[in-house]
C-alpha atoms as a PDB file:
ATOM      1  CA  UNK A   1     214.089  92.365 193.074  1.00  0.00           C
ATOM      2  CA  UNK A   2     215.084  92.626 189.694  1.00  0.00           C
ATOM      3  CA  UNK A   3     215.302  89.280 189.078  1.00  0.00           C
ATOM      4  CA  UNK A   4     211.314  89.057 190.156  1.00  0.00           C
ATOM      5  CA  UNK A   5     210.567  91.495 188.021  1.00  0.00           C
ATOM      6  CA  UNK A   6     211.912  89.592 185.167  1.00  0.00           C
ATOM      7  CA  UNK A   7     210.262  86.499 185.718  1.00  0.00           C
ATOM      8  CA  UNK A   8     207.165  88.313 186.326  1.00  0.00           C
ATOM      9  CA  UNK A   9     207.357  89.969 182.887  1.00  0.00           C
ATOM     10  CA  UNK A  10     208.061  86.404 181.456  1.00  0.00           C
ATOM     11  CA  UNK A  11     205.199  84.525 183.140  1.00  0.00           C
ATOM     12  CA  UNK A  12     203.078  87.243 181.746  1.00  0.00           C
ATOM     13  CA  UNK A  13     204.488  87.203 178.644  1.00  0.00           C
ATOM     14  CA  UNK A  14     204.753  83.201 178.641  1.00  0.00           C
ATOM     15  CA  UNK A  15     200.359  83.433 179.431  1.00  0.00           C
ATOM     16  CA  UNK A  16     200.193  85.723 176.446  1.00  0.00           C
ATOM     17  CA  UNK A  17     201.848  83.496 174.099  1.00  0.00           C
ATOM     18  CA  UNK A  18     199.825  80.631 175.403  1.00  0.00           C
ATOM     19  CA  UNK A  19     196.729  82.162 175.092  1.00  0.00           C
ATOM     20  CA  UNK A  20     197.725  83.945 171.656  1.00  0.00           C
ATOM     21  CA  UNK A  21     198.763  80.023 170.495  1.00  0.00           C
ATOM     22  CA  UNK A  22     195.740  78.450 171.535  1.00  0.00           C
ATOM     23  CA  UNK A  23     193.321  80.762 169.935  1.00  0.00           C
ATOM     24  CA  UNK A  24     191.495  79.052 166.770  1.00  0.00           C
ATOM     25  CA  UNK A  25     191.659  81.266 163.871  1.00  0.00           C
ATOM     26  CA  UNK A  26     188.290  82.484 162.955  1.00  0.00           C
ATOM     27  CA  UNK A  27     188.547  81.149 159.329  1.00  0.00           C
ATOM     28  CA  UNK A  28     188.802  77.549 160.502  1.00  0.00           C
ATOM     29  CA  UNK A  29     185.885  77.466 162.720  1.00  0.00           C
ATOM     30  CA  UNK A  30     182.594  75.762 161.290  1.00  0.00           C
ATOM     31  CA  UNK A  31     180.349  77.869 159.126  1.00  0.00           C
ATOM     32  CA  UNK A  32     176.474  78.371 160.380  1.00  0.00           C
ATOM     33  CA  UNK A  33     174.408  77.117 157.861  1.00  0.00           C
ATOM     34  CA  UNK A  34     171.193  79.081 158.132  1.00  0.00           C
ATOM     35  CA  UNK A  35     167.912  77.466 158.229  1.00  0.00           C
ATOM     36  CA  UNK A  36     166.201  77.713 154.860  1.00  0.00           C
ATOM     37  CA  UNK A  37     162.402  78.693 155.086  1.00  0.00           C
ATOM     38  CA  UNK A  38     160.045  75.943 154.863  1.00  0.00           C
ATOM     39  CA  UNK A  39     158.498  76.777 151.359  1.00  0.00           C
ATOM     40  CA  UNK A  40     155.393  74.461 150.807  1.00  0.00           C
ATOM     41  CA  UNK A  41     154.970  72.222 147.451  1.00  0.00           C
ATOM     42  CA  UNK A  42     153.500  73.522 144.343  1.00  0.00           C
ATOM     43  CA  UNK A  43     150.110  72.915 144.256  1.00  0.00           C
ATOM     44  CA  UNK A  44     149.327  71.576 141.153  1.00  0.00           C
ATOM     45  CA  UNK A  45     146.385  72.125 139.605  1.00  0.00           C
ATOM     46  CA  UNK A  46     145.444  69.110 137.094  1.00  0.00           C
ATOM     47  CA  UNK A  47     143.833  70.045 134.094  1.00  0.00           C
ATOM     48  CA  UNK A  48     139.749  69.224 134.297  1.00  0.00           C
ATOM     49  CA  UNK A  49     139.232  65.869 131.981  1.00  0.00           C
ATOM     50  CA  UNK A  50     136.541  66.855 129.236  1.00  0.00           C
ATOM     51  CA  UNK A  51     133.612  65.422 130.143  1.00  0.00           C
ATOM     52  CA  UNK A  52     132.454  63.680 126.972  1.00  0.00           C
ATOM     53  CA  UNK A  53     128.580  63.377 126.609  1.00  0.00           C
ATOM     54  CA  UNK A  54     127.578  59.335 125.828  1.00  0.00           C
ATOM     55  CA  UNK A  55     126.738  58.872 122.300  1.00  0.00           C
ATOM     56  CA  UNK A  56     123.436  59.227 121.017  1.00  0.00           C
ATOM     57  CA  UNK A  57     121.718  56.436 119.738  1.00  0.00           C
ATOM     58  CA  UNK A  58     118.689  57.034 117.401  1.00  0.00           C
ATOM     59  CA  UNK A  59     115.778  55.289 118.461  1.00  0.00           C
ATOM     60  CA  UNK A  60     115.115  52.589 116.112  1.00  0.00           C
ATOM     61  CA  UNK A  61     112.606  53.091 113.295  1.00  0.00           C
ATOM     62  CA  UNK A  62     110.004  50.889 113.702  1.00  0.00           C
ATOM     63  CA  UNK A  63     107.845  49.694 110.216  1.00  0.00           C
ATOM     64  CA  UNK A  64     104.848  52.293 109.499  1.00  0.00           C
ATOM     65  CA  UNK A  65     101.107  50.405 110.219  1.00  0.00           C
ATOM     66  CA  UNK A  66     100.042  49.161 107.054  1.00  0.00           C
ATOM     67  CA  UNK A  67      97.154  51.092 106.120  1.00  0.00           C
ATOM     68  CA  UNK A  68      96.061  48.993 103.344  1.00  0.00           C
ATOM     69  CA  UNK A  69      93.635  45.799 104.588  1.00  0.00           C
ATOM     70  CA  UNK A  70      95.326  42.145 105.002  1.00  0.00           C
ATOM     71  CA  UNK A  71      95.158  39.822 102.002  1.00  0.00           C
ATOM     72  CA  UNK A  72      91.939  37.675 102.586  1.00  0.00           C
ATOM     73  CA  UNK A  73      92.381  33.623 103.014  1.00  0.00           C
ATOM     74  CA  UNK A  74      89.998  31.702 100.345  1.00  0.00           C
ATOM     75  CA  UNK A  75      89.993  28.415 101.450  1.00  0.00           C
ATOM     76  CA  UNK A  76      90.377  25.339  99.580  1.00  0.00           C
ATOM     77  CA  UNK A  77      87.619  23.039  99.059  1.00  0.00           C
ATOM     78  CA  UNK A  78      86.615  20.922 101.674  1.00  0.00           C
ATOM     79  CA  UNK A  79      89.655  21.665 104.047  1.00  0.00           C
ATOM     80  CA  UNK A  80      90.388  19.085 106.237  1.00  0.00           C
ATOM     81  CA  UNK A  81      91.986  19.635 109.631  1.00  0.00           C
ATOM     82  CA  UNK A  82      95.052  17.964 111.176  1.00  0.00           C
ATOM     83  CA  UNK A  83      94.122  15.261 113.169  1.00  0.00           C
ATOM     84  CA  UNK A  84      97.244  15.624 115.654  1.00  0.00           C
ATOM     85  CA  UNK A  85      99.171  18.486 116.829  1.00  0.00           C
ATOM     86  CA  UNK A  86     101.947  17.815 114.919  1.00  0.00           C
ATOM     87  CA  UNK A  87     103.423  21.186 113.638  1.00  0.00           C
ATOM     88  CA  UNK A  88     101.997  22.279 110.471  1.00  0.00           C
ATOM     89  CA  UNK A  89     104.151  23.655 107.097  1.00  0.00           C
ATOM     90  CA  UNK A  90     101.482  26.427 105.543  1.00  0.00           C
ATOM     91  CA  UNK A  91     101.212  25.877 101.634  1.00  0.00           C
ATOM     92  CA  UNK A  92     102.236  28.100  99.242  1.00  0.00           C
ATOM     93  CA  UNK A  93      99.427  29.567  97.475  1.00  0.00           C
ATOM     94  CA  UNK A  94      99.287  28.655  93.790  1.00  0.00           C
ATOM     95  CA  UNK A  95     100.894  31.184  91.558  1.00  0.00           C
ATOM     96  CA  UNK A  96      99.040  29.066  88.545  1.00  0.00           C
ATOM     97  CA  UNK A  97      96.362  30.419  86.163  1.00  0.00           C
ATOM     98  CA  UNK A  98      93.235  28.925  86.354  1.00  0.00           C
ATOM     99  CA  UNK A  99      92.614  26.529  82.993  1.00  0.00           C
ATOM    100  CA  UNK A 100      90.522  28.263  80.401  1.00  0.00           C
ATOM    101  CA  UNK A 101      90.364  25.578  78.401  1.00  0.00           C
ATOM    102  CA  UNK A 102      87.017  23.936  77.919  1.00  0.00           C
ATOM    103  CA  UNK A 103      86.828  20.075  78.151  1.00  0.00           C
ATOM    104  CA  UNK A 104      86.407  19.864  74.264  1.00  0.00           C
ATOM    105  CA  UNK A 105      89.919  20.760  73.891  1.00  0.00           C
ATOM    106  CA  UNK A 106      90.585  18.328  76.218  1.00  0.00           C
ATOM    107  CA  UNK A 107      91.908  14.423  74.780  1.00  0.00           C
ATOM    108  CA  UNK A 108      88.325  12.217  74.062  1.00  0.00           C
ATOM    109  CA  UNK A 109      88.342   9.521  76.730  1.00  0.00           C
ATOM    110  CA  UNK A 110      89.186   6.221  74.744  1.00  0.00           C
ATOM    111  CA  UNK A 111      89.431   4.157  77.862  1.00  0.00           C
ATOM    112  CA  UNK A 112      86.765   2.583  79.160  1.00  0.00           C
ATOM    113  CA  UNK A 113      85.874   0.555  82.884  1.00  0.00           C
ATOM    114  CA  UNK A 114      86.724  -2.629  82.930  1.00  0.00           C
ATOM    115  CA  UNK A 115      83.164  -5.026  83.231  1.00  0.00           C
ATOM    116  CA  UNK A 116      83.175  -7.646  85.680  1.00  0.00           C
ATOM    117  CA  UNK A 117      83.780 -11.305  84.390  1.00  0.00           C
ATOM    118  CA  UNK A 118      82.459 -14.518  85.846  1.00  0.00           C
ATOM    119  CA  UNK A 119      86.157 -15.634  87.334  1.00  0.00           C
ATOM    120  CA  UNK A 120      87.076 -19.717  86.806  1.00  0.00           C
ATOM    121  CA  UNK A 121      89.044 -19.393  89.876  1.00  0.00           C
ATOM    122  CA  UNK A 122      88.279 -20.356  93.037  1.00  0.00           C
ATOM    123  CA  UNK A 123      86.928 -17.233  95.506  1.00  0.00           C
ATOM    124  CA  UNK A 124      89.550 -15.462  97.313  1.00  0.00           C
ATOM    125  CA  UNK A 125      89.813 -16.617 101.248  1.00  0.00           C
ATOM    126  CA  UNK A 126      91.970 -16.506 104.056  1.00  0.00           C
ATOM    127  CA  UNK A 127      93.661 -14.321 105.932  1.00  0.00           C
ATOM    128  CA  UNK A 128      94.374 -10.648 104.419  1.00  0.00           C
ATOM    129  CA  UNK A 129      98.305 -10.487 103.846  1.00  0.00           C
ATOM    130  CA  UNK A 130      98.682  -7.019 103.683  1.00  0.00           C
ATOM    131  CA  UNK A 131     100.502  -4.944 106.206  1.00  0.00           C
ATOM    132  CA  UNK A 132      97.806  -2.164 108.175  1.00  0.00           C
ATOM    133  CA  UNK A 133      95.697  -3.003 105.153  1.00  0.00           C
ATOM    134  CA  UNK A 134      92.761  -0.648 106.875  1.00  0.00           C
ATOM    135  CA  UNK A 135      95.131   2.310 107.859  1.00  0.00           C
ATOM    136  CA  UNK A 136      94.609   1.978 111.636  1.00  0.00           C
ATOM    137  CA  UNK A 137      98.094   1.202 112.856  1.00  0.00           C
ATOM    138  CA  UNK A 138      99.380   4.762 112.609  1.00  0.00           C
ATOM    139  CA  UNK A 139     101.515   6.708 110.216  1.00  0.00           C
ATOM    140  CA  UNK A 140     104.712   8.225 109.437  1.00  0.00           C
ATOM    141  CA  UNK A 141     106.259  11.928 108.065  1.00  0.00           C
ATOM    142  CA  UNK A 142     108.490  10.700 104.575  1.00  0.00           C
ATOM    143  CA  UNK A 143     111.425  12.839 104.662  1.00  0.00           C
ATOM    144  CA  UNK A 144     109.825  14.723 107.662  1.00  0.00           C
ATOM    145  CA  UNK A 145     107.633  16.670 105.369  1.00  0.00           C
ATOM    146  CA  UNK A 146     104.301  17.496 107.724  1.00  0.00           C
ATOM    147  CA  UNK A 147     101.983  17.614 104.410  1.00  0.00           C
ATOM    148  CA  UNK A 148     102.215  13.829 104.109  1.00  0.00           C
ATOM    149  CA  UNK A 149     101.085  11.498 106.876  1.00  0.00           C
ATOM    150  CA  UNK A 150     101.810   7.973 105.578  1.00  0.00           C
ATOM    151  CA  UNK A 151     100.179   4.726 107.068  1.00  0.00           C
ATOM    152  CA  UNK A 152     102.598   2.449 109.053  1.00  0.00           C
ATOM    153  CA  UNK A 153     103.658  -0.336 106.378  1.00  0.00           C
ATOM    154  CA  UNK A 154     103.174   1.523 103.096  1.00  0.00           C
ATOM    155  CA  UNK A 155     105.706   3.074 100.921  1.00  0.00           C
ATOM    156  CA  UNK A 156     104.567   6.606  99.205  1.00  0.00           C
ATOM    157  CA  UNK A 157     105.709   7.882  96.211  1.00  0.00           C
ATOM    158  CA  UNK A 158     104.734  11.118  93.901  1.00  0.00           C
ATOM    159  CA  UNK A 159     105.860  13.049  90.648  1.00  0.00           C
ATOM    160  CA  UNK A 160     106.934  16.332  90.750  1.00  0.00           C
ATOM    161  CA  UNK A 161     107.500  18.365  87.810  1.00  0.00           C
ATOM    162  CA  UNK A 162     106.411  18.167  83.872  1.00  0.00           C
ATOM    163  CA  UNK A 163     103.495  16.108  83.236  1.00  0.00           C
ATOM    164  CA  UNK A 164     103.583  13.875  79.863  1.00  0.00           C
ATOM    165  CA  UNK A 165      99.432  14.175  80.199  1.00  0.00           C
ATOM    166  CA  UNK A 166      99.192  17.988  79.379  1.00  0.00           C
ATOM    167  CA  UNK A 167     101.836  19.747  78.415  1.00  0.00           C
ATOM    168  CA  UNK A 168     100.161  23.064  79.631  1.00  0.00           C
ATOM    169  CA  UNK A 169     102.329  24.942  82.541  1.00  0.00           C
ATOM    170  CA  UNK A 170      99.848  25.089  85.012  1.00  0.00           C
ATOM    171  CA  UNK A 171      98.973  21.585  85.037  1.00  0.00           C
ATOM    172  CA  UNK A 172     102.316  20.494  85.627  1.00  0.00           C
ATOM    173  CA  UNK A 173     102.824  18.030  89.096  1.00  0.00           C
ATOM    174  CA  UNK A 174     103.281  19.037  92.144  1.00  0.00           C
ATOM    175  CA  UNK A 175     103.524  16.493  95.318  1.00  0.00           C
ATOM    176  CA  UNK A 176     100.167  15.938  97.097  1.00  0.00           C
ATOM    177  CA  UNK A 177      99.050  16.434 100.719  1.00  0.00           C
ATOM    178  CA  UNK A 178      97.802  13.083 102.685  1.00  0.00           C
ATOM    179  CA  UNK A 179      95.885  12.972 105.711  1.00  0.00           C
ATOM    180  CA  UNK A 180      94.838  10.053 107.956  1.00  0.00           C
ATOM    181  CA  UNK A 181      91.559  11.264 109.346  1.00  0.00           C
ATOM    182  CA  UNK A 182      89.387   9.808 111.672  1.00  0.00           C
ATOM    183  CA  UNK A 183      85.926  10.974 112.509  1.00  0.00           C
ATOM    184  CA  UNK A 184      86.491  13.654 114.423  1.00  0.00           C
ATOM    185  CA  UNK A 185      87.950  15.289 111.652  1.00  0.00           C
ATOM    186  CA  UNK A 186      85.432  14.404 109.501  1.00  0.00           C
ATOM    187  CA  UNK A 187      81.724  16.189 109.193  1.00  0.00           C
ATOM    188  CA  UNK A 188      79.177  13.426 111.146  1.00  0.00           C
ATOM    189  CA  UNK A 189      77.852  12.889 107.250  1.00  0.00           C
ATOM    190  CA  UNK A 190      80.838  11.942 105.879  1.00  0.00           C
ATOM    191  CA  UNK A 191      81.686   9.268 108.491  1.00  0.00           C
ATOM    192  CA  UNK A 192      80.262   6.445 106.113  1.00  0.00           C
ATOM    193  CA  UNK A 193      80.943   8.579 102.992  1.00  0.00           C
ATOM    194  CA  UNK A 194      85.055   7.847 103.306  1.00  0.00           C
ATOM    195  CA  UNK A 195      85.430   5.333 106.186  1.00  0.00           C
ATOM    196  CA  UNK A 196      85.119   2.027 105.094  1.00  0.00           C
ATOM    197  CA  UNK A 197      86.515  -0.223 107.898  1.00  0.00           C
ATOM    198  CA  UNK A 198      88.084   0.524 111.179  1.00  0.00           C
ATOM    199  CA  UNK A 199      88.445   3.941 112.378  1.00  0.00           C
ATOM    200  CA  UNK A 200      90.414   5.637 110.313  1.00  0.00           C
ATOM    201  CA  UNK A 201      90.776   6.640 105.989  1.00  0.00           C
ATOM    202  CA  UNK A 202      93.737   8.067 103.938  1.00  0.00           C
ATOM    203  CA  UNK A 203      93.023  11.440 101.960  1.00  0.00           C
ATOM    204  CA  UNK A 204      95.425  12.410  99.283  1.00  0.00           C
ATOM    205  CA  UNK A 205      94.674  15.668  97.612  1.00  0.00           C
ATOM    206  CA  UNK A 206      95.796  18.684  96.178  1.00  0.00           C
ATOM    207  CA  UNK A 207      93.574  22.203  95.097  1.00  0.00           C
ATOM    208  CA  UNK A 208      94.546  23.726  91.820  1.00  0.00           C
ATOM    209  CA  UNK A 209      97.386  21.307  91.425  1.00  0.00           C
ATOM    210  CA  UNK A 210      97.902  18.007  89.085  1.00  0.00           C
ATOM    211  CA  UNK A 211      98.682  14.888  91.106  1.00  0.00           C
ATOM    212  CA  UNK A 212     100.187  11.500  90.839  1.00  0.00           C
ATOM    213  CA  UNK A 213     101.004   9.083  93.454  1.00  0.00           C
ATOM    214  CA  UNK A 214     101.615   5.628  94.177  1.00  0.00           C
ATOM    215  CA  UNK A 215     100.902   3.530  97.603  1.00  0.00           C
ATOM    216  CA  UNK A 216     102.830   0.506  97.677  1.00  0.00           C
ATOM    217  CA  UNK A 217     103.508  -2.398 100.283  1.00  0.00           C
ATOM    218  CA  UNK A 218     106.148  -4.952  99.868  1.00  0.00           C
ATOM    219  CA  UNK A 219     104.478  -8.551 100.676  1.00  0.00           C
ATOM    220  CA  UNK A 220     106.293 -11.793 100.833  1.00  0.00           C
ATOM    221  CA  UNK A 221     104.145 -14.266  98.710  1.00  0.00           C
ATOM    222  CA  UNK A 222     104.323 -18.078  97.984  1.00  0.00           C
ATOM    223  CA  UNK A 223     103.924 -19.032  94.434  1.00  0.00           C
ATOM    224  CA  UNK A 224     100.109 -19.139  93.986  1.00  0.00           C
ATOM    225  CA  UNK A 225      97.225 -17.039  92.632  1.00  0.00           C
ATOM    226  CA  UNK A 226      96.154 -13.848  94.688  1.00  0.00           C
ATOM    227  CA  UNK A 227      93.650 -11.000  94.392  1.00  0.00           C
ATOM    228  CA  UNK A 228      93.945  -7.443  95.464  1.00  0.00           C
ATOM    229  CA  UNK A 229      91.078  -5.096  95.430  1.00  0.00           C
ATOM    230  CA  UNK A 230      91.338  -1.759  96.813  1.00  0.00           C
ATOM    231  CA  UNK A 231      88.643   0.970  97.162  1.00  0.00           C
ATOM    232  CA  UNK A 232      89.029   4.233  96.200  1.00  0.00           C
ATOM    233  CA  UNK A 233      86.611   7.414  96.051  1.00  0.00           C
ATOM    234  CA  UNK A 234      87.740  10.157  93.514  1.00  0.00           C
ATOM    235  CA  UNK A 235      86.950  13.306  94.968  1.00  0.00           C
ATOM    236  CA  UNK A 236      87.571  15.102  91.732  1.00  0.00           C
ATOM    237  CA  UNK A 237      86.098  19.065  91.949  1.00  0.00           C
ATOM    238  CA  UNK A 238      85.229  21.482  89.062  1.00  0.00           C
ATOM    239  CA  UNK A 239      83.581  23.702  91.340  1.00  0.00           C
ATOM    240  CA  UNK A 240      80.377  24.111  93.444  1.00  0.00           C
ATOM    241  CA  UNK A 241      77.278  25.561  92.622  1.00  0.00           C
ATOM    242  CA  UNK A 242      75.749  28.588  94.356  1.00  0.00           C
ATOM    243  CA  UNK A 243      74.483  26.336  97.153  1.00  0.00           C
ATOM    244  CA  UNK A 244      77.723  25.104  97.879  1.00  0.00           C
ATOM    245  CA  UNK A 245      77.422  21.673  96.246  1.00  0.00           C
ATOM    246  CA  UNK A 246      80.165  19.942  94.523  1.00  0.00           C
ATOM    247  CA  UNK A 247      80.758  20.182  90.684  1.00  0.00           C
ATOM    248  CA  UNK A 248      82.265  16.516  90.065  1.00  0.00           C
ATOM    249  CA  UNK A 249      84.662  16.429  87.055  1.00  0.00           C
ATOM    250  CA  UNK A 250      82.614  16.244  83.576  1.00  0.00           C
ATOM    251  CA  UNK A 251      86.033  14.915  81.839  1.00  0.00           C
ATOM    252  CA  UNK A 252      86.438  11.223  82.786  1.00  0.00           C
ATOM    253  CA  UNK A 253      90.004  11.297  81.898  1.00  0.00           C
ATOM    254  CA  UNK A 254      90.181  13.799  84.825  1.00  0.00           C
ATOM    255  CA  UNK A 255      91.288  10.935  86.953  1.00  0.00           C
ATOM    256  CA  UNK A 256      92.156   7.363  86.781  1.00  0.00           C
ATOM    257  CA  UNK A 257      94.041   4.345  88.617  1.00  0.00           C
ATOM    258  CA  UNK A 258      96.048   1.385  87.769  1.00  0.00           C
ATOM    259  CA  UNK A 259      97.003  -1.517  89.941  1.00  0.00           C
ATOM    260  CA  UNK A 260     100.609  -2.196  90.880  1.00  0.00           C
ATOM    261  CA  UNK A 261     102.126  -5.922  91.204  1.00  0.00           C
ATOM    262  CA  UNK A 262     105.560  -6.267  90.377  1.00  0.00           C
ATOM    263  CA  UNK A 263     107.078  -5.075  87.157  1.00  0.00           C
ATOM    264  CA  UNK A 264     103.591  -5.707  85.530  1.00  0.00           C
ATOM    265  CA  UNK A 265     102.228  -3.027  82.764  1.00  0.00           C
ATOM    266  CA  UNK A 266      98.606  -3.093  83.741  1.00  0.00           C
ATOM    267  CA  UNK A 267      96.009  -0.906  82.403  1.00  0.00           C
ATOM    268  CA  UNK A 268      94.705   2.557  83.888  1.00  0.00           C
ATOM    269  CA  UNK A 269      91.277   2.056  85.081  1.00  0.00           C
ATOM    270  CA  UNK A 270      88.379   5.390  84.687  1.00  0.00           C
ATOM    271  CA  UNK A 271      86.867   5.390  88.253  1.00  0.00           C
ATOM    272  CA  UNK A 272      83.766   6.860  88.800  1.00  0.00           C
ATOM    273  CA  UNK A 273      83.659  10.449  90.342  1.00  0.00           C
ATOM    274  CA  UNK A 274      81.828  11.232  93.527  1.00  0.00           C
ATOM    275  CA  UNK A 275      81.456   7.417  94.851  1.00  0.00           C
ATOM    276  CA  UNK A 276      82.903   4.688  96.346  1.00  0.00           C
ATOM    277  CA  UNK A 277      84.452   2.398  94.243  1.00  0.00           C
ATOM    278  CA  UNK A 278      85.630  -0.835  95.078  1.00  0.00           C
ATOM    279  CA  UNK A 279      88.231  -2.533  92.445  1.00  0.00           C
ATOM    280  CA  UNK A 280      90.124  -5.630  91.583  1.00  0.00           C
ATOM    281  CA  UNK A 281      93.184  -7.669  89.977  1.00  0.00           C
ATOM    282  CA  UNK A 282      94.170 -11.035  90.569  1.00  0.00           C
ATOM    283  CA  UNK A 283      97.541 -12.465  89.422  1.00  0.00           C
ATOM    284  CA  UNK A 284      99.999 -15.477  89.893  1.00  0.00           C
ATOM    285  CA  UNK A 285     102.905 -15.862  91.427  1.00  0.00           C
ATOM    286  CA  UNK A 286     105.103 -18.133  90.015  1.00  0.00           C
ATOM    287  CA  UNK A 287     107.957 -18.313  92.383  1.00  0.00           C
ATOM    288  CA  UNK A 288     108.127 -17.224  96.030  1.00  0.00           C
ATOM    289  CA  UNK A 289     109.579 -14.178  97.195  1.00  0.00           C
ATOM    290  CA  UNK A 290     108.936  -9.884  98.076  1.00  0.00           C
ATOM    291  CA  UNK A 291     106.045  -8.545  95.875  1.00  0.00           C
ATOM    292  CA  UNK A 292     106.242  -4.906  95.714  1.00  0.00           C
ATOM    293  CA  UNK A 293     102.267  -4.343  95.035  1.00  0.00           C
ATOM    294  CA  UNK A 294      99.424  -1.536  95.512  1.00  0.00           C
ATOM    295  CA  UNK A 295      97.921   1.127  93.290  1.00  0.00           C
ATOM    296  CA  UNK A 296      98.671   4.480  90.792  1.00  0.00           C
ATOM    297  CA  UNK A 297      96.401   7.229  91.283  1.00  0.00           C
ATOM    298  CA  UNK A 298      96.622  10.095  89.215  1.00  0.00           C
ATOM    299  CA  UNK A 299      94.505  13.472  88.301  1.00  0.00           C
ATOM    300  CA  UNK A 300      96.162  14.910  85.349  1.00  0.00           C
ATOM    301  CA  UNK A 301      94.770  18.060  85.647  1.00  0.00           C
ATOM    302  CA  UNK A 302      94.945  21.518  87.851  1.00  0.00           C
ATOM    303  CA  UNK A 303      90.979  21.319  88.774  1.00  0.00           C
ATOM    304  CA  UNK A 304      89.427  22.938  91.757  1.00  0.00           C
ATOM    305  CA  UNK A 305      90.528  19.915  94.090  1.00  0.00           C
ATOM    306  CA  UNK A 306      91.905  16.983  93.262  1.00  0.00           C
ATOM    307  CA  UNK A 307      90.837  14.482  96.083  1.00  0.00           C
ATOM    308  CA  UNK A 308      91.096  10.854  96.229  1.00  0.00           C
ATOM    309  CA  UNK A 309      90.038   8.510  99.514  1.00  0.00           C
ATOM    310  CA  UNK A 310      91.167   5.291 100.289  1.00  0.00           C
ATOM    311  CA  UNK A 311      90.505   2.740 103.007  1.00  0.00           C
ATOM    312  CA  UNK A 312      89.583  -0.856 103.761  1.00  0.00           C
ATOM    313  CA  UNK A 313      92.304  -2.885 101.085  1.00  0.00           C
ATOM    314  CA  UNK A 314      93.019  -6.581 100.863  1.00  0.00           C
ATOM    315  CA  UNK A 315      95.197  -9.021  99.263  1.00  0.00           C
ATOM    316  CA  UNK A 316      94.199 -12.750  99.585  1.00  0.00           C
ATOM    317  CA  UNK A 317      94.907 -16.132  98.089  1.00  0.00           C
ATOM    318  CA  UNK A 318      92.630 -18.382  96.502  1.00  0.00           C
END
């Protein structure tokens, strides 16, 4: 009985020590983490951008109205119109000072026209060797300059610059305009005034300016004996009268001519103003070859217009 008793007490005490062995100390068992609130983001608030007004552009200042009246356009005598479209190059007005001086202070003409000769040669005849010798084969811009409309064929050349004629500063050279006009740029009563043959005639001209040219032609020639006659009409203005008619040149120095053949030295001719005049020169050639030929044409002073027409030349061989 006793002996039950004492195993009894040991079981117990045995289930004790078991369970007492088996607990897990409190220190060694996981820790809870608690669960941290949910705390929502910063809300950031970004700084406004400055709006920055566009710049301001001043409007642009546009020229005041000219209250004062436009310049008025004198024309020059006797204008003649371009007889194509071709773009035009306006001229500069003349800055020059009229001449004051009066034609006695002016050189006395000395010169005087040649007189026609009875000739021992035989007449002139044959064909007429000079290139477009009427002007009716079309032109050409030298240089591209507008102002001067050349015939196909001919050579053009000017002076520019001091003139050994008058050593006054407003009568110094300047380069000429030429024109190949046809009728329809012509008024109807000047149709047989300046067109001699064909259709068309060459105008070289210049207002309040002094001019010299040259239109040459180079011409292969056998050796023989050949005569060139040209016709020319100096247009040569002092002014016009209250009716509008033309003052012709009283100074007969105001314009003269002088054939070209070669390196020849021939004399300046004294046209007459206002007309048609038809000249000539015959010469030899003593061995074949290129004859650079044609005429001079000059008006040595700065007169109201200097105008010269020319049309209908020939060069033959007797």
């Amino acid at each position: 009985m006793r002996t039950s008793a004492i195993n009894f007490a040991l079981l117990v005490y045995g289930c004790l020590w078991l369970a007492t062995a088996c607990r897990t100390p409190a220190d060694l068992l996981p820790t809870r983490v608690a669960t941290a609130p949910t705390v929502p983001p910063p809300t950031t608030t970004a700084s406004p951008t400055p709006t920055v007004p566009p710049t301001w552009t001043a409007a642009p200042t546009l020229p005041a109205t000219a209250t004062s009246p436009p310049p008025t356009w004198t024309p020059r005598p006797s204008p003649t119109p371009w007889p194509t479209a071709t773009a035009t190059v306006p001229s500069a007005t003349s800055t020059r000072p009229p001449a004051t001086e009066t034609a006695t202070s002016r050189p006395t003409a000395t010169a005087t026209r040649p007189t026609a000769t009875p000739s021992p040669l035989p007449p002139a005849g044959g064909p007429n060797l000079l290139p477009n010798p009427s002007f009716e084969e079309g032109w050409y811009h030298p240089g591209g300059i507008p102002e001067l409309q050349i015939p196909n064929g001919w050579l053009f050349e000017w002076d520019e610059g001091q003139n050994p004629l008058d050593p006054d500063p407003w009568n110094v050279f300047v380069r000429p305009e030429c024109r190949l006009l046809s009728p329809d740029f012509l008024p109807s009563d000047e149709h047989a005034l300046f067109i001699w043959d064909g259709e068309y005639t060459v105008k070289c001209f210049k207002g309040l300016g002094a001019i010299s040219f040259r239109l040459l032609a180079d011409v292969y020639l056998e050796a023989g004996t050949y005569t060139l006659e040209i016709n020319v009409f100096p247009d040569l203005v002092d002014g016009y009268t209250a009716g509008g008619e033309k003052i012709w040149a009283p100074d007969p120095l105001s314009g003269d001519v002088r054939f070209i053949v070669g390196q020849s030295d021939n004399p300046w001719i004294l046209p007459g103003f206002g007309r048609k005049n038809t000249l000539t020169h015959t010469f030899i050639v003593t061995q074949a070859g290129v004859v650079r030929l044609g005429a001079a044409i000059r008006g040595r002073w700065a007169i109201q217009n200097n105008g010269w027409f020319v049309d209908d030349w020939s060069l033959q061989r007797h």
